[in-house]
Structure formats: C-alpha cells, structure tokens
Protein backbone atom coordinates (compact mmCIF):
# COMPACT_ATOMS: atom_id res chain seq x y z
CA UNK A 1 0.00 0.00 0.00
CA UNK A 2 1.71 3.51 -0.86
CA UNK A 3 1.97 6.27 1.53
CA UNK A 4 -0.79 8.60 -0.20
CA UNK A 5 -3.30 5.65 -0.10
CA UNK A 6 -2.73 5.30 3.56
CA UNK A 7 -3.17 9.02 4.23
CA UNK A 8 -6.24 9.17 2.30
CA UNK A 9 -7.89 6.10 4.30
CA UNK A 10 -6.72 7.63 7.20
CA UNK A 11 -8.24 11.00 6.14
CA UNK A 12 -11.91 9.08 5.14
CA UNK A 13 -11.26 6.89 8.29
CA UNK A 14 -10.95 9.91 10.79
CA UNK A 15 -12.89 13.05 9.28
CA UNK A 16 -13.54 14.84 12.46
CA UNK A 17 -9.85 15.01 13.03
CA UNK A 18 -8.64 16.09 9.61
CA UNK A 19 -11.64 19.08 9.80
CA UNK A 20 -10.10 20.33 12.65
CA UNK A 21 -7.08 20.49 11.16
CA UNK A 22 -7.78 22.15 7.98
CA UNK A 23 -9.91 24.76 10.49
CA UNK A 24 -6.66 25.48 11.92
CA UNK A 25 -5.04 26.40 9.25
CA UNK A 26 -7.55 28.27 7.50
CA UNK A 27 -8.50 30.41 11.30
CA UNK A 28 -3.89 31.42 11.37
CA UNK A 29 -3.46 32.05 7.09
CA UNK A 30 -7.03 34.00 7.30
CA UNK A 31 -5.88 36.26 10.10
CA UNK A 32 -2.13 36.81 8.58
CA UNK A 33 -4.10 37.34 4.93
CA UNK A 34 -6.71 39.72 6.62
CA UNK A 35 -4.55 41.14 8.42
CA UNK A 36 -2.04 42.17 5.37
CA UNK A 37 -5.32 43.17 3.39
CA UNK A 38 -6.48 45.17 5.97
CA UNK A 39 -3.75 47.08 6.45
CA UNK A 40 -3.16 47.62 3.11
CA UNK A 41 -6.67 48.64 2.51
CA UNK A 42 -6.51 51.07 5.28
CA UNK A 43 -3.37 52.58 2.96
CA UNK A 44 -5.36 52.63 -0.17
CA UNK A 45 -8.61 54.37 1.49
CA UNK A 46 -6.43 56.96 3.12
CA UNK A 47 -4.76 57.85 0.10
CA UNK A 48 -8.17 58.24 -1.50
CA UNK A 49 -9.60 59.72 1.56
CA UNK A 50 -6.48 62.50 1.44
CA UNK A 51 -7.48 62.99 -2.24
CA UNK A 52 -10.77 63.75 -2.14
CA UNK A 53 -10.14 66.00 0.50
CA UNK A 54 -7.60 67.39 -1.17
CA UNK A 55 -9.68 67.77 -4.19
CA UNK A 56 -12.59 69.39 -1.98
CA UNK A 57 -10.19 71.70 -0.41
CA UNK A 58 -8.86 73.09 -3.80
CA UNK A 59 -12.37 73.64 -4.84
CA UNK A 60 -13.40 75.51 -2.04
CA UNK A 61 -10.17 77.60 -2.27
CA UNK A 62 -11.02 78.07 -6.30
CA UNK A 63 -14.68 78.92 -5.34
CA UNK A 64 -13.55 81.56 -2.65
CA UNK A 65 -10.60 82.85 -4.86
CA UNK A 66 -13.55 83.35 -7.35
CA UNK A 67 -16.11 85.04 -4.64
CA UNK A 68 -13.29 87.15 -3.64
CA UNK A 69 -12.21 88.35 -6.92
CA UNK A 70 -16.07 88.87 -7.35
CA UNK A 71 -16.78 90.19 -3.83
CA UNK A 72 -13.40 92.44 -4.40
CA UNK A 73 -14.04 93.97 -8.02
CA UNK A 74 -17.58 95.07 -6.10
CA UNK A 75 -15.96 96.45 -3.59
CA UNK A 76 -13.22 98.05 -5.38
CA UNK A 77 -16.20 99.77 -7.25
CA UNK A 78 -18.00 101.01 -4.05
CA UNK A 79 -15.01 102.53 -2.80
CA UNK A 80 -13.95 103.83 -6.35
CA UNK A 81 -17.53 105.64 -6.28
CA UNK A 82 -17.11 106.69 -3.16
CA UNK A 83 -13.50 107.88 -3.71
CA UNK A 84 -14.93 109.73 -6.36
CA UNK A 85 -16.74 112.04 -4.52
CA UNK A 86 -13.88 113.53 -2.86
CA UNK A 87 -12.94 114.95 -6.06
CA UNK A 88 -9.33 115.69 -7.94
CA UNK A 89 -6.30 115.11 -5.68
CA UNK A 90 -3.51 116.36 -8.08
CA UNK A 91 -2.95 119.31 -9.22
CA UNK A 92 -0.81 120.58 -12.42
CA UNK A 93 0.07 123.78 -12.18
CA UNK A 94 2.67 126.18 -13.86
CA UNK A 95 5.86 125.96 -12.22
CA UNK A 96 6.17 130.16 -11.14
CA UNK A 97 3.12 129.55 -9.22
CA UNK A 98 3.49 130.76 -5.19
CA UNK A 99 1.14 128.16 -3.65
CA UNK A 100 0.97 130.88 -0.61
CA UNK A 101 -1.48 132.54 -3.07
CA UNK A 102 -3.84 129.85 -3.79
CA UNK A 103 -3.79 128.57 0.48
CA UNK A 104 -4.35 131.98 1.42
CA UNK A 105 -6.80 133.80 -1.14
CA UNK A 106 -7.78 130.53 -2.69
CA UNK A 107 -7.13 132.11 -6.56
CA UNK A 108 -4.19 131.57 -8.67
CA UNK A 109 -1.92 134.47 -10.99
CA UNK A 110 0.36 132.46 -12.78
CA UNK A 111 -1.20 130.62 -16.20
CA UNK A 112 -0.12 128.34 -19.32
CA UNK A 113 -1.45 127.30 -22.56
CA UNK A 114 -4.86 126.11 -22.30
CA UNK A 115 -3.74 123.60 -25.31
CA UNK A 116 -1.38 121.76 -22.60
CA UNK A 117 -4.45 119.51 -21.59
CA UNK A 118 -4.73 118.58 -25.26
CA UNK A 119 -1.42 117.77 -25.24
CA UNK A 120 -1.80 115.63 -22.20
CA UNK A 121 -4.34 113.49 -23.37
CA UNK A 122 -2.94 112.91 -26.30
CA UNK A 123 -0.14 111.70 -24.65
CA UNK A 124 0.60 108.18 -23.05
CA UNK A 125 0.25 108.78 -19.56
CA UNK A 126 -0.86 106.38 -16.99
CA UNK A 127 -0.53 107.63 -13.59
CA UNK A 128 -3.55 110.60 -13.87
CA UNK A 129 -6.99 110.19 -15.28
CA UNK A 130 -9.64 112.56 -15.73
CA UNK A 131 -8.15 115.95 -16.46
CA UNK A 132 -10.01 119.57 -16.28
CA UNK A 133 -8.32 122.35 -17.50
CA UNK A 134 -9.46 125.67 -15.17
CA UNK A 135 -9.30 129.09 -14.14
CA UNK A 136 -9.04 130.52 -10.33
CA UNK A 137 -9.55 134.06 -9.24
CA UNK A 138 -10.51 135.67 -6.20
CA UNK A 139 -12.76 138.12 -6.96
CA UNK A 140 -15.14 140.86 -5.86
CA UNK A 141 -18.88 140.65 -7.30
CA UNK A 142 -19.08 143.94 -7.58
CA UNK A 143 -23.30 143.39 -8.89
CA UNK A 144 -23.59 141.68 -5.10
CA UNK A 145 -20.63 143.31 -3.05
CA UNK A 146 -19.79 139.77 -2.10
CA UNK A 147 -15.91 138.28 -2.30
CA UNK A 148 -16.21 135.03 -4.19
CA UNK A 149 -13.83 132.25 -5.76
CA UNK A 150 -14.65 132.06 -9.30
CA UNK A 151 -13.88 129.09 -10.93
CA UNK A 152 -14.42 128.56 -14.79
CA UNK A 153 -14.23 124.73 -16.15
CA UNK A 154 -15.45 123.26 -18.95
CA UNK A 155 -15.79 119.26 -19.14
CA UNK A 156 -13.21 116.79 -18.57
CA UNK A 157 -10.53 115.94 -21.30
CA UNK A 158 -10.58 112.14 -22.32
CA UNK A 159 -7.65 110.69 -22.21
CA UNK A 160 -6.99 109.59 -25.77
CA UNK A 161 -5.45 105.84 -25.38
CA UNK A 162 -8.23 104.95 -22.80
CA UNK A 163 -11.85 103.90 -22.97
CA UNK A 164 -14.12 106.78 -21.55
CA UNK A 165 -14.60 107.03 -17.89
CA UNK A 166 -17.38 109.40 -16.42
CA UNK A 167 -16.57 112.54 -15.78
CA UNK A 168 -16.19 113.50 -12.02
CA UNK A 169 -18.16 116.53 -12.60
CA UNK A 170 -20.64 118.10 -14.80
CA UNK A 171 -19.87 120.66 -17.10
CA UNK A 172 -20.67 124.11 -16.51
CA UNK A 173 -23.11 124.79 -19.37
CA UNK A 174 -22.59 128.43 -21.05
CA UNK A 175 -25.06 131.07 -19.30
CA UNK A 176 -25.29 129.07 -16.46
CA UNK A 177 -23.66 129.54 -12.75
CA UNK A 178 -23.18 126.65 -9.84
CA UNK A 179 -22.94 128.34 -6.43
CA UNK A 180 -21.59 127.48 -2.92
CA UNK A 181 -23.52 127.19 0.55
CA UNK A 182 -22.43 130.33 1.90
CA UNK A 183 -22.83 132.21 -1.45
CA UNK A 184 -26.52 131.19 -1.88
CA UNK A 185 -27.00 131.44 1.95
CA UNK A 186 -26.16 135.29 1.98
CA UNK A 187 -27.84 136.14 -1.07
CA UNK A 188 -30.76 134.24 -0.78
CA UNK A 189 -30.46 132.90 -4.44
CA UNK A 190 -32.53 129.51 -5.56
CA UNK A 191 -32.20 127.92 -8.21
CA UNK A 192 -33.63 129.37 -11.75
CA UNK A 193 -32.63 132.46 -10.58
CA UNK A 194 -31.38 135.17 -12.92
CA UNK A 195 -28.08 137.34 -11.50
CA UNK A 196 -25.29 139.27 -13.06
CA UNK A 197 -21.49 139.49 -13.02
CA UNK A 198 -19.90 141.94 -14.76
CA UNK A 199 -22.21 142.59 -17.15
CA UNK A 200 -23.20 139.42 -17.95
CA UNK A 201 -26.37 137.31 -17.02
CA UNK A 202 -26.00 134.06 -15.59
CA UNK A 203 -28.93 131.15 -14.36
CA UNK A 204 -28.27 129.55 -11.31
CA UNK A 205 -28.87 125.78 -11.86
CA UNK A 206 -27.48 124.37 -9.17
CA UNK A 207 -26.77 124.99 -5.70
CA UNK A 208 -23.72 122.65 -3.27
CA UNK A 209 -24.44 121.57 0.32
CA UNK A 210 -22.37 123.14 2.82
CA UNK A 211 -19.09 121.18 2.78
CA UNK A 212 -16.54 123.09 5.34
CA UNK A 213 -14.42 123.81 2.27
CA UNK A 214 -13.66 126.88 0.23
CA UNK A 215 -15.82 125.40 -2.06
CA UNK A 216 -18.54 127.04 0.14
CA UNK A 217 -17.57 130.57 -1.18
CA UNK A 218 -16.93 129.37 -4.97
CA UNK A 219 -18.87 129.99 -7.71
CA UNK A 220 -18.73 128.00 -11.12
CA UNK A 221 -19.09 129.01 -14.78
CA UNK A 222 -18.24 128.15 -18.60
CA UNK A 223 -14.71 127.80 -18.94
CA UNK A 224 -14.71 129.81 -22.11
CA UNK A 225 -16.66 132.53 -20.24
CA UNK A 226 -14.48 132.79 -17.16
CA UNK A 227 -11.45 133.54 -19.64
CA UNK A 228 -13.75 136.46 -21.31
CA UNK A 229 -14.41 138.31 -17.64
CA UNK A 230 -10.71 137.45 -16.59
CA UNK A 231 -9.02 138.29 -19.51
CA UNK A 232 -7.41 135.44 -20.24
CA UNK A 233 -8.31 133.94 -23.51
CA UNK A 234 -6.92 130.53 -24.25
CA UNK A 235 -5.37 130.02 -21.04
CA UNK A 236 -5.47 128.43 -17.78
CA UNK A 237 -4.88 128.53 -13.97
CA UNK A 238 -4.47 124.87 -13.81
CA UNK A 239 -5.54 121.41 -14.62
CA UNK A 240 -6.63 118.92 -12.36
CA UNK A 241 -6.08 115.22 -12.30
CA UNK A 242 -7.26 112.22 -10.50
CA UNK A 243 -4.46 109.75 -9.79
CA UNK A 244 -3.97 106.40 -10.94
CA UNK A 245 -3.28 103.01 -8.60
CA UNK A 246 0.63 103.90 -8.64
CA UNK A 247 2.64 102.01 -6.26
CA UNK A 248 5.37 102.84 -3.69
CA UNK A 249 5.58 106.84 -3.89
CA UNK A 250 3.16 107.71 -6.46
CA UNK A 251 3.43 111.47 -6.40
CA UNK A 252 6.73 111.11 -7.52
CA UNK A 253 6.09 108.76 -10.09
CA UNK A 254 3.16 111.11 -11.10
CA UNK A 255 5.39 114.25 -11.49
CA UNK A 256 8.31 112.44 -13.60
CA UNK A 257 5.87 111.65 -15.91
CA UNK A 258 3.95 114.99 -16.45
CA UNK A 259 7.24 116.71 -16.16
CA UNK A 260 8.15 114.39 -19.33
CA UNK A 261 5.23 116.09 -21.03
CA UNK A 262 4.55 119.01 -19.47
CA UNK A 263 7.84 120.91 -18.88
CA UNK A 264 7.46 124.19 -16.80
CA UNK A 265 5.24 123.13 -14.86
CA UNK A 266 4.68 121.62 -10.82
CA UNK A 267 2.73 118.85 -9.48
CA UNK A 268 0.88 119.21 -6.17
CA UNK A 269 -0.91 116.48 -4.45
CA UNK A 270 -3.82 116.62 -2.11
CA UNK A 271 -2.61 114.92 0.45
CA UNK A 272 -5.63 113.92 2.49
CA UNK A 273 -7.79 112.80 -0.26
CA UNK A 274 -4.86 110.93 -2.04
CA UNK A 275 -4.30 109.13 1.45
CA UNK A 276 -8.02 108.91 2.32
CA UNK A 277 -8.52 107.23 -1.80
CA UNK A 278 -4.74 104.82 -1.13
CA UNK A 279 -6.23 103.72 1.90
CA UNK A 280 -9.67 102.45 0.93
CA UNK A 281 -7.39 100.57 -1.86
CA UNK A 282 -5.73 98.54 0.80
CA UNK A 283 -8.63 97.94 2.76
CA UNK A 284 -10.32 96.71 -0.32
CA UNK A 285 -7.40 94.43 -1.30
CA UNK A 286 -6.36 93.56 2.24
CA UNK A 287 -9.98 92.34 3.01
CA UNK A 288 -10.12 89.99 0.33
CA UNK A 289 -6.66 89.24 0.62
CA UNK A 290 -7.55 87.71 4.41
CA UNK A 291 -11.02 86.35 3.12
CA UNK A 292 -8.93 83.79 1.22
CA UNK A 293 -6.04 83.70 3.78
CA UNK A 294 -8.85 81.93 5.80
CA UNK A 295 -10.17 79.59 3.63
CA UNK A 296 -7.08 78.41 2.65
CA UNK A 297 -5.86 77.89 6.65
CA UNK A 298 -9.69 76.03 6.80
CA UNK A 299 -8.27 74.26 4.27
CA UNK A 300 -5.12 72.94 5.64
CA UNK A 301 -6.29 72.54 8.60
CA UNK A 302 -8.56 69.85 7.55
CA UNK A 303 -6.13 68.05 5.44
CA UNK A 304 -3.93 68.16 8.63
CA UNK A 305 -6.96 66.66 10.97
CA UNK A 306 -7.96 63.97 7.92
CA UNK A 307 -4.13 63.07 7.91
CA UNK A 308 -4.00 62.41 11.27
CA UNK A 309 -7.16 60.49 12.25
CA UNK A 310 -6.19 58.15 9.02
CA UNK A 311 -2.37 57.64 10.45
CA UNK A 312 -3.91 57.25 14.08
CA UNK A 313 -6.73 54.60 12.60
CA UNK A 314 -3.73 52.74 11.05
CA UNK A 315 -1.52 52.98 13.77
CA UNK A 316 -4.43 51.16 15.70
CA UNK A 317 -4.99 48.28 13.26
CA UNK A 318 -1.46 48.05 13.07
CA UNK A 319 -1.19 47.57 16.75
CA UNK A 320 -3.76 45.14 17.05
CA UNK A 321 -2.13 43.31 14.27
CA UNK A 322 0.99 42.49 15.95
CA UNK A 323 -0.27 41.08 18.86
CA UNK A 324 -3.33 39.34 17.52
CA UNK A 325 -1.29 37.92 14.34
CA UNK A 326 1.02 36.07 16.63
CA UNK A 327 -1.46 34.98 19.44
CA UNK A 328 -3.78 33.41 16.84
CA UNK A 329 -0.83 31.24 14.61
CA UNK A 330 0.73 30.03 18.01
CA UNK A 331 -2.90 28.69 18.72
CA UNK A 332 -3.64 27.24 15.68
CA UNK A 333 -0.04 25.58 15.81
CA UNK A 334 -0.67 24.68 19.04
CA UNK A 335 -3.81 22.78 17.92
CA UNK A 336 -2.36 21.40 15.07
CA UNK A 337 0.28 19.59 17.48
CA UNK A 338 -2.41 18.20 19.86
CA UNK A 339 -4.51 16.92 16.91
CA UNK A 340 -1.57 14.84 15.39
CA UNK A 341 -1.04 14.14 19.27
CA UNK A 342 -4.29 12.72 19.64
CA UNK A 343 -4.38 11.00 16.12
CA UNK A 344 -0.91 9.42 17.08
CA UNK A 345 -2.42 7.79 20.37
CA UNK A 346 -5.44 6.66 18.85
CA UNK A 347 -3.47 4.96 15.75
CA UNK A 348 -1.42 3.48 18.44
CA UNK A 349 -1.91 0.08 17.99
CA UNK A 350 -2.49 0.21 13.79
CA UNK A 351 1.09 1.78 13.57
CA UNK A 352 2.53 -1.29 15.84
CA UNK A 353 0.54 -3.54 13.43
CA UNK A 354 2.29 -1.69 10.40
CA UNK A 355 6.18 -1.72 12.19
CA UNK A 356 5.34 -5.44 12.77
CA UNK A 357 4.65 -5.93 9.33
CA UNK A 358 7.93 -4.72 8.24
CA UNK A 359 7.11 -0.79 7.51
CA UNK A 360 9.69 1.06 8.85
CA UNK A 361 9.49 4.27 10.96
CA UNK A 362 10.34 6.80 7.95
CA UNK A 363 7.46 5.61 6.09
CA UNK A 364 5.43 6.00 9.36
CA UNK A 365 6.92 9.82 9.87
CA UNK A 366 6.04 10.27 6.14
CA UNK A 367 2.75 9.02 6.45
CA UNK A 368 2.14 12.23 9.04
CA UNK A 369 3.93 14.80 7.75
CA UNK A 370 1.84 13.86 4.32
CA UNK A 371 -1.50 14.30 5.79
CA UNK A 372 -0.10 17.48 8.12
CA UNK A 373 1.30 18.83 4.39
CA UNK A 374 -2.43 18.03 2.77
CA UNK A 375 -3.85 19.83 5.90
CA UNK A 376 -1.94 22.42 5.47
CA UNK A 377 -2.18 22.95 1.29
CA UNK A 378 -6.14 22.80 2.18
CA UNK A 379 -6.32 25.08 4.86
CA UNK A 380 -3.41 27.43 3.43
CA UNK A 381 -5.61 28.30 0.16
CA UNK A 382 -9.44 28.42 2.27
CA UNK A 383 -7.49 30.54 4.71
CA UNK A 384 -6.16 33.33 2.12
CA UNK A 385 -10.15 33.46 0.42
CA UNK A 386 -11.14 33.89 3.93
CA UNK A 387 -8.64 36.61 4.92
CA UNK A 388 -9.71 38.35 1.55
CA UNK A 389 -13.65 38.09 2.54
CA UNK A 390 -12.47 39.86 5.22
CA UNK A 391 -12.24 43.01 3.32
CA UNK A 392 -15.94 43.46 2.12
CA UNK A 393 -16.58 42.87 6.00
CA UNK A 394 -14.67 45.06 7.31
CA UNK A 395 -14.78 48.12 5.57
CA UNK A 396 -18.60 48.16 4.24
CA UNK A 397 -18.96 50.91 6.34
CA UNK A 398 -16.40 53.51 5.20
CA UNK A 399 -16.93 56.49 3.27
CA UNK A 400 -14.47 55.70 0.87
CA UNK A 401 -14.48 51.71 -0.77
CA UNK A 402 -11.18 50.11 -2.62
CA UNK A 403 -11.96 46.68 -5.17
CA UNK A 404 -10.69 44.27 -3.07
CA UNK A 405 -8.99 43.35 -6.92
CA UNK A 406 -6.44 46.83 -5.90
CA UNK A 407 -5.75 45.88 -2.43
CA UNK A 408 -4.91 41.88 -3.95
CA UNK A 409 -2.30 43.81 -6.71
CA UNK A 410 -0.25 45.22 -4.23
CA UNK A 411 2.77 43.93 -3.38
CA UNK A 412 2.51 43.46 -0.01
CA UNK A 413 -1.36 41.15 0.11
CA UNK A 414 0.83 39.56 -3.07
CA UNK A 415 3.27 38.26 -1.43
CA UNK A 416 1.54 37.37 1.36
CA UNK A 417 -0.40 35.27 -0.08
CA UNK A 418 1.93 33.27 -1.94
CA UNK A 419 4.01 33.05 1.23
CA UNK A 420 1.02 32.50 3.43
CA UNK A 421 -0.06 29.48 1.16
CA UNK A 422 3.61 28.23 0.72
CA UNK A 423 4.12 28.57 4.56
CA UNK A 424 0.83 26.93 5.97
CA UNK A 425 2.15 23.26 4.96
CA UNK A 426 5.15 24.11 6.40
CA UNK A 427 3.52 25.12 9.73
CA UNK A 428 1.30 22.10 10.04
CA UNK A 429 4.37 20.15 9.60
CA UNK A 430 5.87 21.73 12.19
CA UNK A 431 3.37 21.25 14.27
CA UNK A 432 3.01 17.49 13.79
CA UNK A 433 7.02 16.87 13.46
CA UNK A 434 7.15 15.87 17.50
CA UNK A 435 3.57 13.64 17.40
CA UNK A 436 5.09 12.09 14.77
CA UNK A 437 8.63 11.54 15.82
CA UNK A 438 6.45 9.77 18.88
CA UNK A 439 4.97 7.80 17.11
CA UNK A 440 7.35 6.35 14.34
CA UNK A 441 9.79 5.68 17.66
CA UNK A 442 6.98 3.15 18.99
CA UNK A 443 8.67 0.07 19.35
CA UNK A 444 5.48 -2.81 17.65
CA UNK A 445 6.78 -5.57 20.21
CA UNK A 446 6.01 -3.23 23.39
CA UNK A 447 2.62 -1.85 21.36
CA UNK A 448 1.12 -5.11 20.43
CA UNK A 449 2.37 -6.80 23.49
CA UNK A 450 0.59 -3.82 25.52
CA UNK A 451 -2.29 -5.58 23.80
C-alpha cells in the first residue's frame, strides 16, 4: 500500500480530526491574509480619503478665490464711487506759481497754454486720469458786493489711449452759474434764478451743500466765459487730475511723468484725499486678501486633521495586528500539534501492526507529515479566500471603498499570499514533526504486546 493511499484512508477513516485540522489552518493564514489586506486597505482608502479631501479643499479655495475676486471687483467699485466724490487730488500747475497765493486767497496768478491739456491726453500717460483744464480768481462781485472764488471749467478731457470714464463733474453749461452754501445762503439765491457778473447774465442751476471747504464761497461758470471776464483767452490757472493706482511713492512717479510732457510746470498732491482714496485701496485688497487667507488655513487645517485620524486609525490596526497575528498562529499551531497528538495515540496500535509488518518508521513519519502537508495545502488556500472576505466585512462601512482586486495587486497582500499558502504546509508540519517523531519511535513488540 503507498503512503498517499494510507493518508487518504486515514483521512476518510478519521474526518472529524482532519476538519479540525484544515480549520486550523484556515483560522492562522485568514488572520495573517486579513490582516495584510487590511492594512493595506486602510493605505489605499487613506490615500483616497487624502485625495478627495484634497480635491474638496482646492475647490473651495477656487470657489472663494472666485467670490473674492467677485466680492473684491464690487468692492473696489464702491469705494472707487465713493472715492470719487472727494474729487481731484492732483494738481498741475505752472511751475512760477506761489502756492501761498492759492492757500491763502484761494485764486491763482500764474497761467499756461490752455492747449497743454490737449497735449496731455494725447499723450501716453498712466498715472492721472480725468483731467479739467481751469481758471481761479478771487474776486469781488461787484453786482452783489460779495468776495467770491470764481472758478471757470469746462468738461473733462478724455484721455486719448483709454476707454471713456465718467466725468467726475458736470460741465458748466454756457449762461449758467453753480454756487456754494455760503454764497446762496447770503444772497438768498434759488435755483432758476437770474443774476449778473460783470455785465453778464447768468442762471443759477445748481446749488452745493455746505461742505466746510472753500468750495462754500466758490462759484462756477463756462470755462470759455471765465477767460472772457478774466481776460485770459486761451489760457489756464491749472488742470486737475485724478491719480492712478501707482505704487510705492506715487506722487513722484506722477510728477516724472507729467514733467516728461509738461515741462514748466509743478505737481501738487492733495494729500488727504490721495491718502483717504490709497487707503480704501488697501482695505479693499487687504480684506479679500484675508477672506482667502482663511479659507485656505480652513483648508489645511482639515487636510492636517484627515491626515491624522487616518495615520492614528492605522496605527491602531497596526497595533492590534501584531499582537493578535502572533497569538492566533501560536494557537492554531498549538492545535495542530495536539490533533496529530491525539491521532498518534489513537493509531497506536495500527502503527505497531504496520512496524510489525515490516514498515519502517520513515514511512510511518512520512505518512504524518503527508496528511499534516495536505492539511496544510487545504487550509493554506481556504485561509487566504477567507482573509480576503475579510475586506468586504470590514470596511462596508467607510466612506471611501477600494476593489478588493487593488488591495490583492499590491505587493505586499501579493506576497503574502503566496508566502502564506507556501508557509501553511510548512507550519502544520511543524506542528506534527514531534507527534510524529512519537509515534514512528513506537517500538510494535512493546505496542502489540501492551495488547
């Protein structure tokens, strides 16, 4: 009778016992197999977990860079309205101009060519926009006996290489007059009414709120007009200029450029309204600036808390790995070697019969080792389907799922399965080596005489 014949009658002859074995088997390779898969499933799902969150984060930063940029642009135009109203904040005036006269009578002497805000415009400047050529005189109103600030202006000058902007103020139609507070206050004028200056009949049609200024004792005309009563056809006081977004010092940026075009003549800035106008600038940029400074910490801050419950999950499972790995092959070895144990005493008397008969104790150590190597083959492969069933277990709760086809590629469930099925024989062999060293070293004569 060969060897495999006898292990397979002994297999059909004791079932029970061969069951147990396989179960063995199976219960260590499944939790070295699960174990591997679940570990390197908790590897996969992180990195997948980090990506989405990575993607969500990006599109949350791309939405807010896109609400700021919107949210910004609006309020960039608020504050550029609202800049607006405070008016021109440079001033171009001709360079033998005292400014002592225009802080302390509020009218200007000196003039230039009316034609230099033609040339201006024409030009390629980039630091003013919005230029209005003018005339400024302090003057008596002799037809009211009233000392008043005339100022003639005619509408803005576009700039030639720009797209039109609206004008910061309205032209002075011909024939027509704007007055200040304190000017229609003391002579009780409303508008539609009809005065005179110098000879010459004007319609009010429009009258300022007070507004602390000397614009309170100004009156406005025609441009063209103004020059008539002043004498001073085809020239100008000054022209004034709303700066550009210029960075670093921009009032000296401002005057090398109109002094490039403009020669003979100074650049003054208003410094409160330039300040007041760079200011809101900042605050505009500066609060979308942080608005997105935020959402990008938010961001990082959840990729940093994601990061870290995923390594402390793994750092768990790893844990438990390591001591549950060993505990659970040392019992199923353990087993193993009490099963052959027990098969051994019960087969007592059959293996004296078979040493009697002239079958000598290799055969009878082969005999075991064959059915713990069969035991092993059988439970090595039900063992790594049932550490891979483990997956779909597992995690069939988590957010995030990986084909258990992914996790089974990777090198390290790979190997481990090869090894785990080329190791399980080996460890049922093992495991039955001593039983069956017992029980090929039975002496038949003590056995059957036991009998």
């Amino acid at each position: 009778m060969s060897v495999w014949r006898m292990v397979f009658r002994e297999i059909g002859h004791r079932k029970l016992n061969f069951c147990l074995g396989v179960l063995a088997v199976t219960a260590a390779i499944a939790c070295i197999v699960g174990a591997q898969s679940l570990l390197q499933a908790d590897k996969l799902i992180t990195r997948e977990v980090l990506s989405a969150r990575q993607s969500e984060v990006e599109a949350a930063i791309e939405a807010k860079e896109a609400d700021v940029e919107r949210a910004g642009a609006a309020l960039q135009e608020v504050m550029r309205k609202q800049m607006l109203g405070l008016g021109f904040n440079v001033l171009i005036l001709p360079e033998g101009q005292d400014l002592a006269e225009l802080h302390l009578s509020g009218g200007l002497s000196a003039t230039m060519p009316e034609e230099y805000v033609t040339r201006l415009a024409d030009s390629n400047i980039v630091t003013v926009n919005h230029l209005l050529p003018s005339v400024t005189r302090r003057i008596h109103w002799d037809e009211k006996d009233l000392d008043v600030i005339l100022v003639g202006t005619r509408g803005e000058v576009p700039i030639m290489h720009r797209a039109l902007k609206k004008p910061l103020l309205d032209a002075v139609a011909p024939g027509n007059m704007v007055v200040g507070y304190e000017v229609h206050k003391k002579l009780n004028l409303s508008e539609g009414d009809t005065v005179t200056l110098r000879g010459r009949e004007f319609t009010i049609s429009t009258r300022h709120p007070q507004r602390g200024s000397e614009d309170d004792a100004t009156i406005w005309i025609d441009l063209r007009q103004a020059q008539e009563l002043l004498g001073l056809e085809n020239l100008i006081h000054a022209i004034l200029a709303l700066e550009c977004d210029c960075a670093g010092d921009r009032i000296s940026v401002i005057r090398q450029e109109i002094a490039g075009i403009l020669p003979g003549t100074q650049v003054i800035e208003r410094y409160s309204q330039a300040l007041t106008r760079a200011e809101s600038r900042d605050a505009a940029k500066r609060a979308a600036d942080e608005a997105l400074a935020r959402e990008q910490a938010a961001g990082e801050e959840l990729l940093t808390r994601e990061t870290r419950s995923r390594a402390d999950l793994e750092n768990r499972h790893a844990q438990l790995a390591s001591v549950l790995v060993p505990v659970v092959v040392a019992a199923c070895a353990l087993m193993i070697g009490l099963l052959s144990y027990v098969n051994a005493r019960q087969r007592r008397e059959e293996i004296g019969i078979l040493r009697a008969i002239g079958l000598q104790a290799r055969q009878i150590m082969i005999v075991f080792l064959s059915k713990a190597v069969l035991i092993g083959l059988v439970g090595g492969v039900m063992g790594a389907l049932a550490g891979l069933a483990v997956l779909a277990v597992v995690h069939q709760d988590e957010v995030v799922t990986v084909p258990a086809a992914e996790v089974v590629r990777s090198s390290s469930v790979s190997t481990m399965l090869l090894l785990a099925v080329a190791l399980a024989p080996l460890l049922a062999g093992l495991a039955s080596w001593i039983p069956g060293v017992l029980a090929a070293r039975q002496d038949p004569a003590v056995v059957l005489q036991g009998d």
